[in-house]
C-alpha atoms as a PDB file:
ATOM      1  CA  UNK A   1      79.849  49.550 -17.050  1.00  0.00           C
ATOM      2  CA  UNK A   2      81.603  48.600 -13.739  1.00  0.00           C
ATOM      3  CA  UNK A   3      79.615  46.219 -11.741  1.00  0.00           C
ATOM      4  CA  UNK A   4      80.429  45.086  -7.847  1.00  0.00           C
ATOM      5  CA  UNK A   5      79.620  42.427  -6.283  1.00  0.00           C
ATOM      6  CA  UNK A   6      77.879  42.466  -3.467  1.00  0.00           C
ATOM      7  CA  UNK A   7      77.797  39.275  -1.552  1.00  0.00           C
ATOM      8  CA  UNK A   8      75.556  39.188   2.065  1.00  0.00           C
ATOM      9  CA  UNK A   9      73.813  36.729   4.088  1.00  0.00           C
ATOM     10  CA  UNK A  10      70.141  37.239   3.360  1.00  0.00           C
ATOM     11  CA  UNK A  11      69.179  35.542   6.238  1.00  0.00           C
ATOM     12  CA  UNK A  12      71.009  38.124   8.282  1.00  0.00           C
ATOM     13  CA  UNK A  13      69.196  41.186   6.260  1.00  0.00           C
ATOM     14  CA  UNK A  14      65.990  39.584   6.608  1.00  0.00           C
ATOM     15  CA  UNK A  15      66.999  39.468  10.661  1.00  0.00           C
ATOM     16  CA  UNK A  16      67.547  43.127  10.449  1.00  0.00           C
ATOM     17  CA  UNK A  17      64.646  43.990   7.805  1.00  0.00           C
ATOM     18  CA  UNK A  18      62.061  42.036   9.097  1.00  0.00           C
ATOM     19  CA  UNK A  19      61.413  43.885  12.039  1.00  0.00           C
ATOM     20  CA  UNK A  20      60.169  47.193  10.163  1.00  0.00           C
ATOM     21  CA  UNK A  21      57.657  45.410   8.918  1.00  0.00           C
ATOM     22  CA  UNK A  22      55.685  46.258  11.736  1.00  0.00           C
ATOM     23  CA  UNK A  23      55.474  49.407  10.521  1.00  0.00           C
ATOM     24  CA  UNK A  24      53.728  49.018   7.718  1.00  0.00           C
ATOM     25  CA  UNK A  25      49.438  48.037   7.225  1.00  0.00           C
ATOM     26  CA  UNK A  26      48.321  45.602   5.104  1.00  0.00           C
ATOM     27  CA  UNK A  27      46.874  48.467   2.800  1.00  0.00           C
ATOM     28  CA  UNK A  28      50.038  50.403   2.439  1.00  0.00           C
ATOM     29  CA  UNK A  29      52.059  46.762   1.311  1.00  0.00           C
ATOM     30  CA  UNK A  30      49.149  46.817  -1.023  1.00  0.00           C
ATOM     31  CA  UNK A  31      50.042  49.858  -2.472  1.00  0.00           C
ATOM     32  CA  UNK A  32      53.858  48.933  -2.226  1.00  0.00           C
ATOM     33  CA  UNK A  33      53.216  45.724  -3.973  1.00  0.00           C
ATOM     34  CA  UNK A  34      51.073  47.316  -6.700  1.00  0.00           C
ATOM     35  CA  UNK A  35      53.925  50.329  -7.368  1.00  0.00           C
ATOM     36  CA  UNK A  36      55.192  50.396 -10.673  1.00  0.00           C
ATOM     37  CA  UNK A  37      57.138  53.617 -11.772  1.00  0.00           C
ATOM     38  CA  UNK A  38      55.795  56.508 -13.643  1.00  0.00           C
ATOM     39  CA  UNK A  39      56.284  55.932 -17.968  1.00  0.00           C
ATOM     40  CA  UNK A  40      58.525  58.826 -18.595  1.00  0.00           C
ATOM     41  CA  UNK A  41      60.892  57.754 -15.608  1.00  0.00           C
ATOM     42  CA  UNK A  42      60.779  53.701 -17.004  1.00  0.00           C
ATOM     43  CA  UNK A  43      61.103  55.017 -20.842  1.00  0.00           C
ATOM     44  CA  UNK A  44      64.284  57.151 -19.400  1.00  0.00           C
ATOM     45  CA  UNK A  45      65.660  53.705 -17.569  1.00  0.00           C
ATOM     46  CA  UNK A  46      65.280  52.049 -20.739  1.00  0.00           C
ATOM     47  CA  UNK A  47      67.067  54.794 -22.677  1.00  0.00           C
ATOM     48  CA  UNK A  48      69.734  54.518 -20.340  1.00  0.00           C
ATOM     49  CA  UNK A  49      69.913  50.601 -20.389  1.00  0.00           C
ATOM     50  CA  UNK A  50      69.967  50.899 -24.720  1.00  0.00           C
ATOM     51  CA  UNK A  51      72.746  52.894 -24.361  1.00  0.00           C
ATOM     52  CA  UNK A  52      74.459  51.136 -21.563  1.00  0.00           C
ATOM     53  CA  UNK A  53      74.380  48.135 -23.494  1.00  0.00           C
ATOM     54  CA  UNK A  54      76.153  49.600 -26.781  1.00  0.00           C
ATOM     55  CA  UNK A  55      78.542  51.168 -24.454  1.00  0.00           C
ATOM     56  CA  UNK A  56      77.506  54.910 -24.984  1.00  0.00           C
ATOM     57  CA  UNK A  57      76.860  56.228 -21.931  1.00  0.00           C
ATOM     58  CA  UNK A  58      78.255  59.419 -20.850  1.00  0.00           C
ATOM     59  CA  UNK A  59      79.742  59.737 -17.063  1.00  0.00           C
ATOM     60  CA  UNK A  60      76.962  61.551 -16.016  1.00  0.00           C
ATOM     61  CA  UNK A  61      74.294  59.091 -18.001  1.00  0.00           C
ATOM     62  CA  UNK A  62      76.591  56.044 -15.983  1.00  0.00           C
ATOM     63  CA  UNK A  63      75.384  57.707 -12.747  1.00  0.00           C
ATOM     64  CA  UNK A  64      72.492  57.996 -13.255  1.00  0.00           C
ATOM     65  CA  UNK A  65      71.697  54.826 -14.812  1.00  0.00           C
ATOM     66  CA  UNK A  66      73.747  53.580 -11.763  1.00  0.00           C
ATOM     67  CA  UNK A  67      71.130  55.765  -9.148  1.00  0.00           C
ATOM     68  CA  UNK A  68      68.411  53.886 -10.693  1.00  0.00           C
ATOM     69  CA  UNK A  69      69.499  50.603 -11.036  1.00  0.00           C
ATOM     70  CA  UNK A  70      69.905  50.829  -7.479  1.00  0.00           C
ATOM     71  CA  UNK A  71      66.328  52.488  -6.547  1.00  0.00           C
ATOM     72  CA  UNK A  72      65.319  49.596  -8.484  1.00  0.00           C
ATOM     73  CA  UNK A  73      66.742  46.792  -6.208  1.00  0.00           C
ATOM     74  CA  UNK A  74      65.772  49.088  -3.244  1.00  0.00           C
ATOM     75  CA  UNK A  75      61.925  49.139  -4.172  1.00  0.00           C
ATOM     76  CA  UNK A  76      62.031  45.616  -5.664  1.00  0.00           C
ATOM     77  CA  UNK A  77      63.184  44.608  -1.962  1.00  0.00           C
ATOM     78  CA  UNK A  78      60.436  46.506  -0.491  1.00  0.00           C
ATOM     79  CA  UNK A  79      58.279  45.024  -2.296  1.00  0.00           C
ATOM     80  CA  UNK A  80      59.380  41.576  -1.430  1.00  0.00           C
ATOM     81  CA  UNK A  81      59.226  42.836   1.899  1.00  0.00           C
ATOM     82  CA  UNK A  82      55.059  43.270   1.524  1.00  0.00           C
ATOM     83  CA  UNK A  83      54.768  40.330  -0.311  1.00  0.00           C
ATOM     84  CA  UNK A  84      55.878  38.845   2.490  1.00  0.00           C
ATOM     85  CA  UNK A  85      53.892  40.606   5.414  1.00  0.00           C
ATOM     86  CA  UNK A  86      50.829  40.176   3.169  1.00  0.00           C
ATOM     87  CA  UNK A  87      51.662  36.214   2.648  1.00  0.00           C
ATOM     88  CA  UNK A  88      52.057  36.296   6.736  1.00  0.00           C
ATOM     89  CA  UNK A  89      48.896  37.923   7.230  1.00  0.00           C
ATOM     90  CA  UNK A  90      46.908  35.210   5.198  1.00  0.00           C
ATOM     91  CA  UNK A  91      48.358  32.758   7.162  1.00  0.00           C
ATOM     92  CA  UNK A  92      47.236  34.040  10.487  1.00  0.00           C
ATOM     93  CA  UNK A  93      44.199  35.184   9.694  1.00  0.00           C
ATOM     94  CA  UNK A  94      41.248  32.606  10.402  1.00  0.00           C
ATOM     95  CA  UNK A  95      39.394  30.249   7.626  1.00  0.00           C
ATOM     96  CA  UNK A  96      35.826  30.868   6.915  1.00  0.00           C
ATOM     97  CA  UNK A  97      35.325  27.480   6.052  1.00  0.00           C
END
């Protein structure tokens, strides 16, 4: 499997990220935070990963595998993303001590 490397400054995407945060209530980075993929989809990623391993994956299996490995990073982002607007929120909000 061909991997490339992808090298950014992460303080620059969180400069351009952060702002869309806005967009987003504390209940939906809840639910973001709390997301974990259906079963058959995260048995077929782990199907795919077996066989990427052994080196049996067809093209079209590669792709795939590639399409998710990348959803993967994209949602595991988001969710960094909430962790952090729900971290911020606790922050501001006022002690009831």
């Amino acid at each position: 499997m061909r991997f490339v490397a992808q090298v950014f400054d992460t303080a620059a995407f969180d400069r351009a990220t952060d702002p869309l945060l806005q967009f987003i209530t504390r209940d939906q980075a809840k639910a973001l935070v709390a997301y974990r993929g259906a079963a058959p989809l995260s048995n077929r990623i782990e199907e795919l990963a077996s066989k990427s391993t052994e080196g049996e994956l067809t093209e079209g299996e590669r792709a795939e595998y590639e399409g998710y490995v990348r959803a993967n990073n994209f949602v595991a982002i988001l969710q960094a993303k909430a962790r952090k607007l729900l971290a911020d929120g606790d922050a501001n909000e006022p002690s009831n001590a």
